[in-house]
C-alpha atoms as a PDB file:
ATOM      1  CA  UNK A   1       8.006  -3.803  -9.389  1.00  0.00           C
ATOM      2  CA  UNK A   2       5.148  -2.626  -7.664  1.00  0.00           C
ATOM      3  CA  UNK A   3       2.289   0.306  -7.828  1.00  0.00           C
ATOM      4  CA  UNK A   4      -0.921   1.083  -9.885  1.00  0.00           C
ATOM      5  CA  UNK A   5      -0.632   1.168 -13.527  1.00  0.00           C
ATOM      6  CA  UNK A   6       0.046   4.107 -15.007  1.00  0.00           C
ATOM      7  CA  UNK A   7      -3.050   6.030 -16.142  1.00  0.00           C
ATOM      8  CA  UNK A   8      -3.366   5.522 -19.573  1.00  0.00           C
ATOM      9  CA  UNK A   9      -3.239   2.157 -18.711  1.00  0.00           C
ATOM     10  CA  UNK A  10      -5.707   1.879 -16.937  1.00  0.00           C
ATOM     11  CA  UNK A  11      -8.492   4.098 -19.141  1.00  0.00           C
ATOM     12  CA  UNK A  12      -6.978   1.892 -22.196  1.00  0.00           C
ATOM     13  CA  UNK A  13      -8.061  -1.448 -20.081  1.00  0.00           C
ATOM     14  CA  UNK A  14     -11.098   0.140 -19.176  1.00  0.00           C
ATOM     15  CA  UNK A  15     -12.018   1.336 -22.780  1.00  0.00           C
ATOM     16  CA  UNK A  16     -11.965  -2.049 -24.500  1.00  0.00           C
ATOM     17  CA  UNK A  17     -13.062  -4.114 -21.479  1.00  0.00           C
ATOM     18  CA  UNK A  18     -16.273  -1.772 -22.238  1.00  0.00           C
ATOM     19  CA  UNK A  19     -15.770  -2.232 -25.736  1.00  0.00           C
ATOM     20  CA  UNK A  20     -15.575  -5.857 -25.835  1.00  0.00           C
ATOM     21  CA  UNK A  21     -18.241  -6.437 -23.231  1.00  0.00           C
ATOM     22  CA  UNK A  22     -20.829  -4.243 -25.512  1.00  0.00           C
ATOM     23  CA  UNK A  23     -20.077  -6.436 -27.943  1.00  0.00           C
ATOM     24  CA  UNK A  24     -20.108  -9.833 -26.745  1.00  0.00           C
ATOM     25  CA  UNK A  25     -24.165  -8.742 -24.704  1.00  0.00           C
ATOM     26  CA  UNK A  26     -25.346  -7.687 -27.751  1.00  0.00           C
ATOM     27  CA  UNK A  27     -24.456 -10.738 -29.217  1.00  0.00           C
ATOM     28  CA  UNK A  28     -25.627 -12.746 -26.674  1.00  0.00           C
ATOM     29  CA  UNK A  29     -27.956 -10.633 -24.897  1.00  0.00           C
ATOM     30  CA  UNK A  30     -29.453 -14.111 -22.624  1.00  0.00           C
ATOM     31  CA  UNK A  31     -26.252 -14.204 -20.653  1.00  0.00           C
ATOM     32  CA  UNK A  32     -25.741  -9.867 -20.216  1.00  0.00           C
ATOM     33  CA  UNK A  33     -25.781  -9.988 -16.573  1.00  0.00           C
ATOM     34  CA  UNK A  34     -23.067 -13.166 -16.530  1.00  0.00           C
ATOM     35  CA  UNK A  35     -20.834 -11.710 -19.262  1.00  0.00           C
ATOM     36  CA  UNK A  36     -20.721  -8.086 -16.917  1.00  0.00           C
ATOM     37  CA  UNK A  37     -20.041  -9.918 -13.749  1.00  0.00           C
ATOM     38  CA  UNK A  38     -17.315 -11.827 -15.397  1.00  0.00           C
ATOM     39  CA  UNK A  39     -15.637  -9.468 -17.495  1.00  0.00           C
ATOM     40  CA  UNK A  40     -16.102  -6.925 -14.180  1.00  0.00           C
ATOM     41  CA  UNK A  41     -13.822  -9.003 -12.245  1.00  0.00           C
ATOM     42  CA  UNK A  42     -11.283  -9.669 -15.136  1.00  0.00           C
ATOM     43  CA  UNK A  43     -10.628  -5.985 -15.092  1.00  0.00           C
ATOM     44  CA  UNK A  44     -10.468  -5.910 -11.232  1.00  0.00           C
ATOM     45  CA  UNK A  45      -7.597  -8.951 -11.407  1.00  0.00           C
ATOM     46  CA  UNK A  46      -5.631  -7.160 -14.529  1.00  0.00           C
ATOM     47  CA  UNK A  47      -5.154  -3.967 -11.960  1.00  0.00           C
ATOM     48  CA  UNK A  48      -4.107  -6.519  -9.410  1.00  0.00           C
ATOM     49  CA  UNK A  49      -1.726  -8.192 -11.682  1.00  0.00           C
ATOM     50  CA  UNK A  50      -0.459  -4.580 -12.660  1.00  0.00           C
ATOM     51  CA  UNK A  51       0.017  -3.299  -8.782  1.00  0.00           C
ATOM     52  CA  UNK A  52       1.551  -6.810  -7.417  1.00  0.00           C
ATOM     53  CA  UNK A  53       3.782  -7.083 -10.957  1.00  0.00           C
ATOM     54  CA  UNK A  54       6.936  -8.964 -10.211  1.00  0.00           C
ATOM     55  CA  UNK A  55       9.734  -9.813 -12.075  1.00  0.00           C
ATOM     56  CA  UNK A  56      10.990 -13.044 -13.938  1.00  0.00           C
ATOM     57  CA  UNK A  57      13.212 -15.428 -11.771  1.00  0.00           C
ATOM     58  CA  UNK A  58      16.425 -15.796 -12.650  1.00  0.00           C
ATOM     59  CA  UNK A  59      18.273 -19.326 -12.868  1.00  0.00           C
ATOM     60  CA  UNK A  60      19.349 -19.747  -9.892  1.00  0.00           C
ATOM     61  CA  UNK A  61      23.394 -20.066 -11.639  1.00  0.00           C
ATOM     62  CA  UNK A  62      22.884 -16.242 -11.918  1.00  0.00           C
ATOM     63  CA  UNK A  63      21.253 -15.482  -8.129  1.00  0.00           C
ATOM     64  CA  UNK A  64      24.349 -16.984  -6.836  1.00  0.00           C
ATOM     65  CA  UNK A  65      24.201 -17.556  -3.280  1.00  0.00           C
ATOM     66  CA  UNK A  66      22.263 -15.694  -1.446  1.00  0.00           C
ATOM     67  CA  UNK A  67      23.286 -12.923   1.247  1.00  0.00           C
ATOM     68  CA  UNK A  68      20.496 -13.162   3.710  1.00  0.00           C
ATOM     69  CA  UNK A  69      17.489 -15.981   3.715  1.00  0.00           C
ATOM     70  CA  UNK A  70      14.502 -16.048   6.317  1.00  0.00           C
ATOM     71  CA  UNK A  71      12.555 -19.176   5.955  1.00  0.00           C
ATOM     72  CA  UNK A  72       9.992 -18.087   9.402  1.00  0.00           C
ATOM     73  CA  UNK A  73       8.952 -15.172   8.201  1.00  0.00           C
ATOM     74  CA  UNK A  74       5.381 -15.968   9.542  1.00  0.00           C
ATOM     75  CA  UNK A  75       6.671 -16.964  12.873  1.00  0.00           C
ATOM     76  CA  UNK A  76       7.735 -14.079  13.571  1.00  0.00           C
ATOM     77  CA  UNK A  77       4.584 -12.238  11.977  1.00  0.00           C
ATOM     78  CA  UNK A  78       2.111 -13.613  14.528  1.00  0.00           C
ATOM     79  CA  UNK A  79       4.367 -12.258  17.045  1.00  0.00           C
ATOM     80  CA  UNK A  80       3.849  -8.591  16.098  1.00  0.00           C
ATOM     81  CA  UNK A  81       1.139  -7.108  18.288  1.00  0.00           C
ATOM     82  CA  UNK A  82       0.627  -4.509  15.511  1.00  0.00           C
ATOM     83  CA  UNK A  83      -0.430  -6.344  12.517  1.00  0.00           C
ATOM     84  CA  UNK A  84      -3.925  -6.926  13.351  1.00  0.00           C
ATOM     85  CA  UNK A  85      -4.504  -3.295  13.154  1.00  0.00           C
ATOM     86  CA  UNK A  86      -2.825  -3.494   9.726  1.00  0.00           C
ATOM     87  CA  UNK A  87      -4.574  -6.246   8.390  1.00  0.00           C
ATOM     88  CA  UNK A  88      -7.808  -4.769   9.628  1.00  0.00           C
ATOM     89  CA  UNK A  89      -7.171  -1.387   7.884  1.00  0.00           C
ATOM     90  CA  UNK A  90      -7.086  -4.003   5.003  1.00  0.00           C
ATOM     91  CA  UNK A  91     -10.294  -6.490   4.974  1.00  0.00           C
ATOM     92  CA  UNK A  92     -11.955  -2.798   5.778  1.00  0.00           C
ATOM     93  CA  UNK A  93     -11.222  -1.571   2.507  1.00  0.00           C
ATOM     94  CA  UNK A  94     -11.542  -5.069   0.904  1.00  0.00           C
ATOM     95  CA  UNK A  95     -15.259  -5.598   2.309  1.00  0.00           C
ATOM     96  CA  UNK A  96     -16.049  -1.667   0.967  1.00  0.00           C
ATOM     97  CA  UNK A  97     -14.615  -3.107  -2.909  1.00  0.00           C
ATOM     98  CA  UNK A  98     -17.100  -5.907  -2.290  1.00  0.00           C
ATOM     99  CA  UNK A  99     -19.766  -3.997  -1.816  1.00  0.00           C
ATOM    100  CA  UNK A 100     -18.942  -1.504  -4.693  1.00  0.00           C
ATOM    101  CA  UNK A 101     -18.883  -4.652  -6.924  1.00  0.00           C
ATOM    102  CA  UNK A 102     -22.579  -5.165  -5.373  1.00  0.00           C
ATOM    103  CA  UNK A 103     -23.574  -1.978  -5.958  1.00  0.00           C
ATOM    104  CA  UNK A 104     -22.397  -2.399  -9.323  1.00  0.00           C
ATOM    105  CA  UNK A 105     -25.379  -4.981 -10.334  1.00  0.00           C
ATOM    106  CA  UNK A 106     -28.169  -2.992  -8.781  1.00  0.00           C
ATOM    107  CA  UNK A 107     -26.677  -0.375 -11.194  1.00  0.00           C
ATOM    108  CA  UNK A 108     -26.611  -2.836 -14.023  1.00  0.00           C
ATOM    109  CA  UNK A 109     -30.797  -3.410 -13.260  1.00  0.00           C
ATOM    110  CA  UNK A 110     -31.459   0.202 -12.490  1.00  0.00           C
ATOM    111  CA  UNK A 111     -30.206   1.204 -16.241  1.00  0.00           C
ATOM    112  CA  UNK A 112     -31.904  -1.141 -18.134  1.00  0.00           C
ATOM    113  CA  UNK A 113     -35.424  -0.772 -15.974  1.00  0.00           C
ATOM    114  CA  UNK A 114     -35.154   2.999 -16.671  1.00  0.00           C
ATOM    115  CA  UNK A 115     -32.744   4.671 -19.233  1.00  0.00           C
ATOM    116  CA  UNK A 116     -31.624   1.688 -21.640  1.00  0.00           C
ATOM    117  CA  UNK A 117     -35.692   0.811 -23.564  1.00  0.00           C
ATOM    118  CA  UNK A 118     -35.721   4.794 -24.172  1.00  0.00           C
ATOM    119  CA  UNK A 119     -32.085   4.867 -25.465  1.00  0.00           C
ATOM    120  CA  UNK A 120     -32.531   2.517 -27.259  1.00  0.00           C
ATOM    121  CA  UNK A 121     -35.672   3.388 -29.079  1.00  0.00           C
ATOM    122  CA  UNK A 122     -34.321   6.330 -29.619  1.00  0.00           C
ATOM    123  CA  UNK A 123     -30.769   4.824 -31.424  1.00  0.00           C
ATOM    124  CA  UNK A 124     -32.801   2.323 -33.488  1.00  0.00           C
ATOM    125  CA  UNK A 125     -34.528   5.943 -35.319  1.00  0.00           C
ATOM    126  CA  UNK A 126     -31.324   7.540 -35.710  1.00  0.00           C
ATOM    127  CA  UNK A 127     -29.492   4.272 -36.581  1.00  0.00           C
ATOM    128  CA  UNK A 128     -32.266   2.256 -38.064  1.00  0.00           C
ATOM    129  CA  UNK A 129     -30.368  -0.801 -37.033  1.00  0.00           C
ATOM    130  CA  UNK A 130     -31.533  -2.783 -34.049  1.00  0.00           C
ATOM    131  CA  UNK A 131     -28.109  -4.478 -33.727  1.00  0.00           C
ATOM    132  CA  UNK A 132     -26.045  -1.445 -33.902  1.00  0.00           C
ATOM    133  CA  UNK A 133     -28.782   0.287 -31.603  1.00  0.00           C
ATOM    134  CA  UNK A 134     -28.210  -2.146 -29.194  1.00  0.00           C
ATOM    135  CA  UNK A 135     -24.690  -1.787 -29.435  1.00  0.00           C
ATOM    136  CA  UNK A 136     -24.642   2.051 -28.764  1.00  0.00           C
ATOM    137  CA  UNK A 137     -26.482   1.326 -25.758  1.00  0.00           C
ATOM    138  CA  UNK A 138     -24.583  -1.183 -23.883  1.00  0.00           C
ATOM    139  CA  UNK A 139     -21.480   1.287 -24.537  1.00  0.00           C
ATOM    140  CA  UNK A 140     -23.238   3.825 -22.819  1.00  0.00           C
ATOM    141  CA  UNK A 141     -24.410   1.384 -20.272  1.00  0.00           C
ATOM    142  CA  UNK A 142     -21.292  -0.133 -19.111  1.00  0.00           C
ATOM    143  CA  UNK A 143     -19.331   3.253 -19.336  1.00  0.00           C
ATOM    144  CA  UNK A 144     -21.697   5.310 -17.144  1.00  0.00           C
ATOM    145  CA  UNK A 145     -21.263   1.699 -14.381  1.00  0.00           C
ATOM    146  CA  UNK A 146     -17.640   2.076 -14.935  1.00  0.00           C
ATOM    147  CA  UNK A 147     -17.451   5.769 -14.037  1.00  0.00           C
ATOM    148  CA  UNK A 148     -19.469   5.645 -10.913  1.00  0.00           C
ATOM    149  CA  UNK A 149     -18.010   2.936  -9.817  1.00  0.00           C
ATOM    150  CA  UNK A 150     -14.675   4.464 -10.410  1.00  0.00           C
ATOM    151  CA  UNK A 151     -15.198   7.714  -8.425  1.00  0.00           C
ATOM    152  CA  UNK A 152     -16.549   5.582  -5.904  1.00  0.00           C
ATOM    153  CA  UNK A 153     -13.576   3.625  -5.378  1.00  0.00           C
ATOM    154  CA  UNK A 154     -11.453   7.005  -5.974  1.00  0.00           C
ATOM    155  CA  UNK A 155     -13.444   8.801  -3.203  1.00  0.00           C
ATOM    156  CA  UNK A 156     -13.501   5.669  -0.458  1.00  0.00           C
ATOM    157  CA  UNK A 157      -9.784   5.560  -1.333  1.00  0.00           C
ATOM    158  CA  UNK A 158      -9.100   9.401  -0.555  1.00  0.00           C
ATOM    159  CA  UNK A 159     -11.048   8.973   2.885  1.00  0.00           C
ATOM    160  CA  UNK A 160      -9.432   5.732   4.136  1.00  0.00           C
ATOM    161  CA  UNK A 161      -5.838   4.473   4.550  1.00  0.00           C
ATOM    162  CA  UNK A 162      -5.009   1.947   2.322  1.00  0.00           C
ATOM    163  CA  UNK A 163      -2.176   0.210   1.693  1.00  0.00           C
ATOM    164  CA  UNK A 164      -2.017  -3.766  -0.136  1.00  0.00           C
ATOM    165  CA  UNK A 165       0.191  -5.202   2.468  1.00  0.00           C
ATOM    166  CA  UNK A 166       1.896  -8.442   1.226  1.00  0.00           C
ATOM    167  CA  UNK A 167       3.652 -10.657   3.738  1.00  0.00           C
ATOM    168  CA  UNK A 168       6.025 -13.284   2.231  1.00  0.00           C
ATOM    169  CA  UNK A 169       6.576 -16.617   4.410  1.00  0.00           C
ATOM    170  CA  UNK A 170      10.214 -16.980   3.174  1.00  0.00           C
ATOM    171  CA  UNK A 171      12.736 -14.705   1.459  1.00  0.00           C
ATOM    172  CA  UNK A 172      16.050 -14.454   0.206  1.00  0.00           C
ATOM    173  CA  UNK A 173      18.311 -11.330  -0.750  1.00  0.00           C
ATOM    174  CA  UNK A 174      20.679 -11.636  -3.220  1.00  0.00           C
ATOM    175  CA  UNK A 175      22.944  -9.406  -5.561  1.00  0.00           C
ATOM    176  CA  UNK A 176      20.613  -9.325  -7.883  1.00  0.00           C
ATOM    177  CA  UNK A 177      17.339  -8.566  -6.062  1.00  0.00           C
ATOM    178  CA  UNK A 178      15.089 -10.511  -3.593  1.00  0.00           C
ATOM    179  CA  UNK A 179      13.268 -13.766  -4.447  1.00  0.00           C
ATOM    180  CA  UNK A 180      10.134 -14.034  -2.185  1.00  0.00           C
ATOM    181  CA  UNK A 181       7.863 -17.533  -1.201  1.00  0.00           C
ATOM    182  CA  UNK A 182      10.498 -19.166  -3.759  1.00  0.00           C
ATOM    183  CA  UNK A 183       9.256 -18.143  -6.938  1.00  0.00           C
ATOM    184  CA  UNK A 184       8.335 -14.436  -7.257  1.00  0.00           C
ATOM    185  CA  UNK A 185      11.109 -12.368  -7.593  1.00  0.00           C
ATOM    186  CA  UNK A 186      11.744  -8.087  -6.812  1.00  0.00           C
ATOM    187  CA  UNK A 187      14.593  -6.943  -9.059  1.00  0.00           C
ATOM    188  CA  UNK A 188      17.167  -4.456  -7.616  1.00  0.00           C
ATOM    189  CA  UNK A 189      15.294  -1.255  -8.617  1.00  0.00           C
ATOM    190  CA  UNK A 190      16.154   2.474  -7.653  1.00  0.00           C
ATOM    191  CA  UNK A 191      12.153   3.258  -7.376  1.00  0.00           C
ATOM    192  CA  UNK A 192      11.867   1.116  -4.396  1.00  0.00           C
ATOM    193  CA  UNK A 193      13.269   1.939  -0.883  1.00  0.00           C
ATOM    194  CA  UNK A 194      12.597   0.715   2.441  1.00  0.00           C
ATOM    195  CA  UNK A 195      11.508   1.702   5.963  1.00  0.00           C
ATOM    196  CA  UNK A 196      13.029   0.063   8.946  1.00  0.00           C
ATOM    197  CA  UNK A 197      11.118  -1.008  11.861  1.00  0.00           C
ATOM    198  CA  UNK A 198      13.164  -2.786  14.406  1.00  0.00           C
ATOM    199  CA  UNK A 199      10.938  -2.908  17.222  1.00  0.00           C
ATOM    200  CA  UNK A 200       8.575  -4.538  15.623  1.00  0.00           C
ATOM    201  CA  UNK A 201      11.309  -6.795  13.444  1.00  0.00           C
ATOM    202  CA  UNK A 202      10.390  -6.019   9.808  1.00  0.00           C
ATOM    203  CA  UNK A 203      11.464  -4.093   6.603  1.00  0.00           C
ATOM    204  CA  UNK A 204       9.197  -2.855   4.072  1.00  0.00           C
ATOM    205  CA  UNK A 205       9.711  -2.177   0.494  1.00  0.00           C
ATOM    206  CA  UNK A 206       7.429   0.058  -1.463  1.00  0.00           C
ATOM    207  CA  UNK A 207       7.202   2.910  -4.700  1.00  0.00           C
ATOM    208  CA  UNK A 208       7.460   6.088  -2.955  1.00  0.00           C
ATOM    209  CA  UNK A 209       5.216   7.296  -5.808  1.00  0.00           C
ATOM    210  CA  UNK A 210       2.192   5.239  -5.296  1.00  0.00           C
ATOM    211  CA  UNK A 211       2.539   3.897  -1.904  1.00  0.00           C
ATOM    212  CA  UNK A 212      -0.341   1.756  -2.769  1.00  0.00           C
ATOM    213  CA  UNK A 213       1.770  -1.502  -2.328  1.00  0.00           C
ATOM    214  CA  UNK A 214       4.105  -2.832   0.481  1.00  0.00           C
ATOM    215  CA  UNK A 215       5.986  -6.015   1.015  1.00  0.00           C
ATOM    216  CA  UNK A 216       6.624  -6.306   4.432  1.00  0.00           C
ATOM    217  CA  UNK A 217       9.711  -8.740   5.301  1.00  0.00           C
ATOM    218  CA  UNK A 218       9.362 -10.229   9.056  1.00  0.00           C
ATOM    219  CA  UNK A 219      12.830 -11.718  10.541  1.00  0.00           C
ATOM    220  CA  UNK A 220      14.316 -12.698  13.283  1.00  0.00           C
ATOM    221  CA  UNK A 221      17.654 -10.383  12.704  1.00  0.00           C
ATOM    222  CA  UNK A 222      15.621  -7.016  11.111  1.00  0.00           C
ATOM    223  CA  UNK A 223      19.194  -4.944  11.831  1.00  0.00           C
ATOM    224  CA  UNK A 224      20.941  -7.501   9.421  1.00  0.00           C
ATOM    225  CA  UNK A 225      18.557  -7.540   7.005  1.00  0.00           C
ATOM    226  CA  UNK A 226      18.785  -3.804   6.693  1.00  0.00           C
ATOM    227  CA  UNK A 227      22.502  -4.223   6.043  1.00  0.00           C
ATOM    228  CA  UNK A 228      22.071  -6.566   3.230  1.00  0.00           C
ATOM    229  CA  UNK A 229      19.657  -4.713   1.311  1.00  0.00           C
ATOM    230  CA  UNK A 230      21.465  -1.265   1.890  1.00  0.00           C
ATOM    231  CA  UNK A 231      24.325  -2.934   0.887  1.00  0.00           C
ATOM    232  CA  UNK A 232      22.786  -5.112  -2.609  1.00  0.00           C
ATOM    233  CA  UNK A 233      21.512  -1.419  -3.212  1.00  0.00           C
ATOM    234  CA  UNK A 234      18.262  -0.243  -2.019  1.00  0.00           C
ATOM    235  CA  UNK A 235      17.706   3.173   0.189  1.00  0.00           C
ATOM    236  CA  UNK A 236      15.467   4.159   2.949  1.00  0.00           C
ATOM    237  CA  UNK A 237      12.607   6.388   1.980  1.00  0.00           C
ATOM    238  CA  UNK A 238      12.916   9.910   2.650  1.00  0.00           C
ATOM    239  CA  UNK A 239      10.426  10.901   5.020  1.00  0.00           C
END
């Protein structure tokens, strides 16, 4: 399975990351700018374990034998004179996600230089609770980082091309689905299709819907490949 996580998804992550991040600085207000960073990057890997979701492998008594199997994948990769032009589309948009998580500690100082001692001075007199003040504020805090950086990554995302291009060094296709590198395996799913490139000797399997995902399948024999998995099932995408 591949794609982003559905939307409600990803505000629920969101909302109690936030909420448990609020928590755990007010608590321990000496480590603040450790427990963001951290707890920043957890929700960055949970979307990546949501878009590059795969399923459980079979025992191999139910994959049976397989129908096709490419074990130099790679090798014939390196030979494609237009995947560095790929690749570059993505370290362009990886370098721009490092610098939004950059951006996202300036952010972090800004607020609590300006906004966060008024805030919360002015919590503690409608609270009366210093803890609970606190509290309020890192809420506030984190959820006003989390929505610029957000429509950040939502507007870079609208302007450039991107597309999370995986490239497996060995697969197999069986009845059942495809088992890539020998231990992640793609289920036989109607969402998917594929887009044939012969010239340049690869198949590519993606959601239609997202797009946002691709697993790109280099072999030697591309026009046999296409058989198989037209035959175990899967469709070309309509253009």
């Amino acid at each position: 399975m591949m794609g982003q996580p559905k939307r409600h998804v990803s505000i629920l992550i969101n909302a109690v990351s936030i909420i448990v991040i609020a928590l755990l600085t007010t608590l321990l207000p000496a480590y603040s700018l450790l427990i963001f960073f951290v707890f920043y990057m957890f929700v960055l890997f949970i979307v990546y374990r949501f878009t590059m979701k795969t399923g459980k492998m079979p025992p191999p008594s139910e994959l049976g034998t397989p129908l096709y199997k490419e074990s130099n994948a790679m090798k014939v990769a390196v030979s494609d004179p237009g995947l560095n032009k790929d690749l570059g589309q993505q370290f362009k948009f990886l370098m721009v996600t490092i610098a939004i998580s950059i951006l996202a500690i300036f952010l972090y100082s800004l607020y609590n230089g300006l906004a966060g001692v008024e805030l919360v001075s002015l919590l503690l007199t409608v609270t009366g609770s210093r803890l609970l003040s606190n509290f309020l504020n890192y809420v506030t805090m984190y959820a006003f980082i989390f929505v610029i950086l957000y429509s950040l990554r939502w507007a870079v995302t609208r302007k450039m091309t991107y597309v999370n291009l995986i490239i497996p060094y060995s697969f197999a296709v069986y009845r059942k689905g495809i088992v890539i590198n020998n231990k992640n395996f793609i289920a036989l799913d109607h969402n998917l299709c594929l887009i044939f490139n012969k010239q340049r000797r690869f198949i590519e399997l993606l959601d239609p819907r997202s797009k946002s995902s691709r697993i790109r399948l280099y072999t030697e024999t591309p026009t046999t490949l296409y058989e198989r998995l037209v035959e175990v099932g899967f469709n070309e995408c309509k253009a």
